[in-house]
N, C-alpha and C. Protein backbone atom coordinates (compact mmCIF):
# COMPACT_ATOMS: atom_id res chain seq x y z
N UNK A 1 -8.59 5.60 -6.00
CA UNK A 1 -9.58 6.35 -6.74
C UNK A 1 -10.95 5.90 -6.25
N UNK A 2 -11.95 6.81 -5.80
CA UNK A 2 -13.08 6.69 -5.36
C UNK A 2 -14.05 6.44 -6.54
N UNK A 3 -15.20 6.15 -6.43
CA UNK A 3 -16.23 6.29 -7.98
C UNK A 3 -17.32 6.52 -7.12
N UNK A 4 -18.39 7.32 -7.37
CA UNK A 4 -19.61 7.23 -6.98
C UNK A 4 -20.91 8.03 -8.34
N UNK A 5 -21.72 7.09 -8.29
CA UNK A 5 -22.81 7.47 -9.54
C UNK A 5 -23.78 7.27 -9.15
N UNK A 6 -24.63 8.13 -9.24
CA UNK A 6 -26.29 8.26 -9.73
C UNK A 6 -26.47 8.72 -10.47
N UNK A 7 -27.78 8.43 -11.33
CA UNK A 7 -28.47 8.72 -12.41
C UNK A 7 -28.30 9.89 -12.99
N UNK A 8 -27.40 10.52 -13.81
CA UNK A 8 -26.80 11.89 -13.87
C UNK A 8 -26.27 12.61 -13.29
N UNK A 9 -25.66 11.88 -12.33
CA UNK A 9 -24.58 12.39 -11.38
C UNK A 9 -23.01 11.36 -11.05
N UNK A 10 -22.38 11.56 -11.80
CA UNK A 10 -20.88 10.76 -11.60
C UNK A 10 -19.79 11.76 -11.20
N UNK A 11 -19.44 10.70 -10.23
CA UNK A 11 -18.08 11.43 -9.46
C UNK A 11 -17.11 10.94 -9.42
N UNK A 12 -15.73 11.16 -9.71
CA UNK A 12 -14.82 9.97 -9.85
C UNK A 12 -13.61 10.91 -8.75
N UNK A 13 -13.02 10.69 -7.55
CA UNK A 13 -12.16 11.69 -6.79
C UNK A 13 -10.69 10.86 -6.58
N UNK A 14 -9.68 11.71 -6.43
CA UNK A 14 -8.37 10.93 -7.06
C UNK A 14 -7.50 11.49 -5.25
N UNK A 15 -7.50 11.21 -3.81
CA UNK A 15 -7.30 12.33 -2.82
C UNK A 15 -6.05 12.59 -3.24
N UNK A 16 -5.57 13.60 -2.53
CA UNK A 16 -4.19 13.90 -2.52
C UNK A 16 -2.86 13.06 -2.03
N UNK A 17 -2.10 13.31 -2.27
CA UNK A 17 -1.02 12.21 -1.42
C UNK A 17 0.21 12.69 -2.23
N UNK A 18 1.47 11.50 -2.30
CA UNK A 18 2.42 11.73 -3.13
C UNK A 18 2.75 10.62 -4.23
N UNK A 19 3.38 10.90 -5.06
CA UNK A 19 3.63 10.24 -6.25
C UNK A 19 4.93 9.17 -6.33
N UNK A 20 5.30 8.33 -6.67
CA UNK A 20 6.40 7.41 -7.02
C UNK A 20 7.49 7.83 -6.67
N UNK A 21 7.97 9.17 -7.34
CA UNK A 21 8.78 10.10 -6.95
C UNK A 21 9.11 11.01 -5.76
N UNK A 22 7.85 10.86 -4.85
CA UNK A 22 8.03 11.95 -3.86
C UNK A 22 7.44 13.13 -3.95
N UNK A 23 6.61 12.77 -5.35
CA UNK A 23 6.25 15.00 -5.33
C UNK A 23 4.64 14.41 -5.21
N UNK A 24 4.32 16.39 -4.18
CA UNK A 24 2.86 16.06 -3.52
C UNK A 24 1.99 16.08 -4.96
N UNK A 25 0.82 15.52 -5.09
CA UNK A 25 -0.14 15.59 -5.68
C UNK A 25 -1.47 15.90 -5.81
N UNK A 26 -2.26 17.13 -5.85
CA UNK A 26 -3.55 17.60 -5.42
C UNK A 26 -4.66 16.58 -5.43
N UNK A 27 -5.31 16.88 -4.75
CA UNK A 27 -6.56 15.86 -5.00
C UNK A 27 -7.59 16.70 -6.26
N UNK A 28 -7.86 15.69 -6.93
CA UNK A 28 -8.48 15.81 -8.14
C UNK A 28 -10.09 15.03 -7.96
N UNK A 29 -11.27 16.04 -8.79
CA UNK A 29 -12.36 15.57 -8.56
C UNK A 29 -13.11 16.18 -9.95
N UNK A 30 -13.15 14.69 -10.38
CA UNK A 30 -13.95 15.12 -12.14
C UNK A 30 -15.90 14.82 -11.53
N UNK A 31 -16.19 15.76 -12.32
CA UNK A 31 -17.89 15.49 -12.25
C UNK A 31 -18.93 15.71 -13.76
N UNK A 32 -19.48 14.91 -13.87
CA UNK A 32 -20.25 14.39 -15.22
C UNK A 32 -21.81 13.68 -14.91
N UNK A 33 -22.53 13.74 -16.44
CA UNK A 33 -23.63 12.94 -16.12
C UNK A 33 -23.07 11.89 -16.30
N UNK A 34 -22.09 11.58 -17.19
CA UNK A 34 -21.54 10.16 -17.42
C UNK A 34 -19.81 9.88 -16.99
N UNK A 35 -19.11 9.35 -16.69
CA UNK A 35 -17.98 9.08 -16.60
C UNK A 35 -17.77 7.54 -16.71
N UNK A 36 -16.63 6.88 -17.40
CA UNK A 36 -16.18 5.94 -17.74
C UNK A 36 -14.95 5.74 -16.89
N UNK A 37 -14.90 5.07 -16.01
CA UNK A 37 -13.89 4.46 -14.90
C UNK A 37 -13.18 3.77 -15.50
N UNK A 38 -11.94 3.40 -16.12
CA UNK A 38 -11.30 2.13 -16.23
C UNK A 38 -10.21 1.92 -14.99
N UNK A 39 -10.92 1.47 -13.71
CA UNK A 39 -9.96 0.97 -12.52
C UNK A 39 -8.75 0.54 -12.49
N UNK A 40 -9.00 -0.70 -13.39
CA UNK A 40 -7.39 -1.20 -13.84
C UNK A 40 -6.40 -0.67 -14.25
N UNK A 41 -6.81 0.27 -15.73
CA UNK A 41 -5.75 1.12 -15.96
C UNK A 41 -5.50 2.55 -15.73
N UNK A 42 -6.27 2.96 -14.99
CA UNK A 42 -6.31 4.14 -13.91
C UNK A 42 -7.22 5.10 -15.32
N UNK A 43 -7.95 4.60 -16.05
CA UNK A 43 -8.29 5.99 -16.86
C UNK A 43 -9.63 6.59 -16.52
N UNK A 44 -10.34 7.93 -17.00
CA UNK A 44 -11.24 7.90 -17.11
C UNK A 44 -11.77 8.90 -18.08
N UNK A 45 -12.86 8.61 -18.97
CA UNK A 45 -13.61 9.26 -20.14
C UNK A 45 -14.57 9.98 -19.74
N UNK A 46 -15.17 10.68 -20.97
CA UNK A 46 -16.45 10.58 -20.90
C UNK A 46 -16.78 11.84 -22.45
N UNK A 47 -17.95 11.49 -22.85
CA UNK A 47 -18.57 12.19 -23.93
C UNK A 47 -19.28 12.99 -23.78
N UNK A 48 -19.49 13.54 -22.62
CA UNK A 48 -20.39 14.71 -22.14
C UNK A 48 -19.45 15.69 -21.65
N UNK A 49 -20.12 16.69 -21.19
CA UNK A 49 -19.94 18.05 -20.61
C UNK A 49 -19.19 17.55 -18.96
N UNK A 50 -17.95 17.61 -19.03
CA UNK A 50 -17.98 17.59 -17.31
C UNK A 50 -16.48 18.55 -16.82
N UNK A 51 -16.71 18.60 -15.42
CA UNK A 51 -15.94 19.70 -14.86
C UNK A 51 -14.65 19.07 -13.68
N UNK A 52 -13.43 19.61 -14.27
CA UNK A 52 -12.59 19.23 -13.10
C UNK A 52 -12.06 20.38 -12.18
N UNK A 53 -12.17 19.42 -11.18
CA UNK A 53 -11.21 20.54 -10.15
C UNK A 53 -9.80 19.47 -9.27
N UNK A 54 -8.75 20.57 -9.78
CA UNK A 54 -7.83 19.71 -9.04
C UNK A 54 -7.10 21.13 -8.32
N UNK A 55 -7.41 20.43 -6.68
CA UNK A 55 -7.08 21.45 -5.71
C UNK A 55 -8.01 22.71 -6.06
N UNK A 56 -7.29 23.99 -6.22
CA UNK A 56 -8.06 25.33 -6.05
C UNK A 56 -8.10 25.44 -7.78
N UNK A 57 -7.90 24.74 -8.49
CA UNK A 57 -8.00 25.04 -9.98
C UNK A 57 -9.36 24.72 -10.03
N UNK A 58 -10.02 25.04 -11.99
CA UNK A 58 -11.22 24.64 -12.22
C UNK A 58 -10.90 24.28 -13.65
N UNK A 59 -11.91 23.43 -13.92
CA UNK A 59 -11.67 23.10 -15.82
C UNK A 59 -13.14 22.83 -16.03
N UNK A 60 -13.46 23.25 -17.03
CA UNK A 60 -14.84 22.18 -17.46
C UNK A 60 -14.66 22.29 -19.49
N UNK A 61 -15.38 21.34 -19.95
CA UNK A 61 -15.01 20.93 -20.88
C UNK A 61 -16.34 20.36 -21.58
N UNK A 62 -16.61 20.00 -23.06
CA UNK A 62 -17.47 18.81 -23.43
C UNK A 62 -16.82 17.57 -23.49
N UNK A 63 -15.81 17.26 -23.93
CA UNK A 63 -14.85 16.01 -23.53
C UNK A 63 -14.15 15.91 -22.87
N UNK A 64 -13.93 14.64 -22.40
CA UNK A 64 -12.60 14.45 -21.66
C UNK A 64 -11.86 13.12 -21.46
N UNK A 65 -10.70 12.62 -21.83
CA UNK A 65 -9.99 11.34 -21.29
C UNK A 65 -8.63 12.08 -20.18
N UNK A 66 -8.78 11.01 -19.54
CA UNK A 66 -7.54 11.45 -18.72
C UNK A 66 -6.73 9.23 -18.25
N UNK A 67 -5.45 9.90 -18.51
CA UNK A 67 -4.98 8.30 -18.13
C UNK A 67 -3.94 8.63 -17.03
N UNK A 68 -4.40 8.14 -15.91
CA UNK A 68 -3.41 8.97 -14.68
C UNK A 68 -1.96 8.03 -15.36
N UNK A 69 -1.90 6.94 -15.66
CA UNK A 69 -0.48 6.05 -15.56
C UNK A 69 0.58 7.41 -16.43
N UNK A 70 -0.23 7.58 -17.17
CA UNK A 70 0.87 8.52 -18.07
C UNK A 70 0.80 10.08 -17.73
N UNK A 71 0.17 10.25 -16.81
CA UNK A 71 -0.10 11.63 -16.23
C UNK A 71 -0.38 12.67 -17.51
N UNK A 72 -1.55 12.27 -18.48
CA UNK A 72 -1.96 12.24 -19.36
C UNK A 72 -4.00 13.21 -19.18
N UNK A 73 -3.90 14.33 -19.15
CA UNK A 73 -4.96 15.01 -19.64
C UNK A 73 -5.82 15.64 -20.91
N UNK A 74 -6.26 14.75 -21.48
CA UNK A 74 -7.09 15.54 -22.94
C UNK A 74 -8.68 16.19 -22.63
N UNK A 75 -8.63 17.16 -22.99
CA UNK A 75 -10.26 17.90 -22.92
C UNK A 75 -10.12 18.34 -24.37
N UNK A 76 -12.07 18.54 -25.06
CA UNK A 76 -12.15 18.37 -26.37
C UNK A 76 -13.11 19.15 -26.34
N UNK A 77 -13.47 19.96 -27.36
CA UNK A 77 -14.69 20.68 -27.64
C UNK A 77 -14.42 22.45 -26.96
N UNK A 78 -15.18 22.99 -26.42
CA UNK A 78 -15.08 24.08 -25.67
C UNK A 78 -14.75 23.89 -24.25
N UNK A 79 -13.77 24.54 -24.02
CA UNK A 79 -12.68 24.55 -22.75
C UNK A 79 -12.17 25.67 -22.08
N UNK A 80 -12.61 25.72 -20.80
CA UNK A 80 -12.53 26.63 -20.10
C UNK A 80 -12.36 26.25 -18.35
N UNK A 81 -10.85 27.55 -18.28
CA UNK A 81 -10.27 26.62 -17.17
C UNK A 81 -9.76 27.89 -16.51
N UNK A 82 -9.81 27.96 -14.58
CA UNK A 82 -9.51 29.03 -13.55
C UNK A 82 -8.19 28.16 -13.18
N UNK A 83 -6.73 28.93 -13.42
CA UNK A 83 -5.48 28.27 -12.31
C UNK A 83 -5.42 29.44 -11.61
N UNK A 84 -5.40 29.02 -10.00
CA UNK A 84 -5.09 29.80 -9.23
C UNK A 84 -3.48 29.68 -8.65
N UNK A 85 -2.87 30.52 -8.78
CA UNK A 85 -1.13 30.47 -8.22
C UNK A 85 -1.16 29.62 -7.05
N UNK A 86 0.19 29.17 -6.74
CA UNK A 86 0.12 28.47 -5.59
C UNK A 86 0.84 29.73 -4.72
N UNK A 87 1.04 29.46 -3.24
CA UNK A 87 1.24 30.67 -2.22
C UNK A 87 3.08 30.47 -2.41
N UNK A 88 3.78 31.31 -2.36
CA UNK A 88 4.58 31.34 -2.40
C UNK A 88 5.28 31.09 -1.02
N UNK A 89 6.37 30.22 -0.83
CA UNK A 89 6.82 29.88 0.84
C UNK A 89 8.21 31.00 0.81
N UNK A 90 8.24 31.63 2.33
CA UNK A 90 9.30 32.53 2.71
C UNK A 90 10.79 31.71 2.66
């Protein structure tokens, strides 16, 4: 997990790869004036307005916790979110 912040600008990016199991996993990229990193236990918060995109999806939200260990997403307040299908293989 990457972190990068300036002064009303937090970025927290998760790249793609695969999981424990073997299954692929999109790269995920939350953006906020604030975000709360907890490194150790893979989580991250925040009490403001911020927007995810994982892969070609979109979310944005006024809250948000997410705890990757438990593959665990909460958004709070007004929520609004684009899934785009994935391509179907022949």
């Amino acid at each position: 997990m990457a972190v990068r912040c300036n002064s009303g600008d937090a970025v927290v990016v998760r790249e793609a790869g695969t999981d424990a199991k073997g299954r692929q996993t999109a790269r995920m990229e939350y953006r906020s004036e604030f975000l709360h990193a907890f490194l150790d236990t893979e989580r991250v918060r925040t009490h403001m307005p911020v927007q995810l995109m994982r892969g070609a999806d979109r979310f944005t939200a006024e809250r948000m916790d997410f705890d990757n260990v438990e593959r665990l997403l909460q958004f709070d307040g007004r929520v609004r979110g684009v899934l785009v299908p994935a391509q179907a293989t022949p």
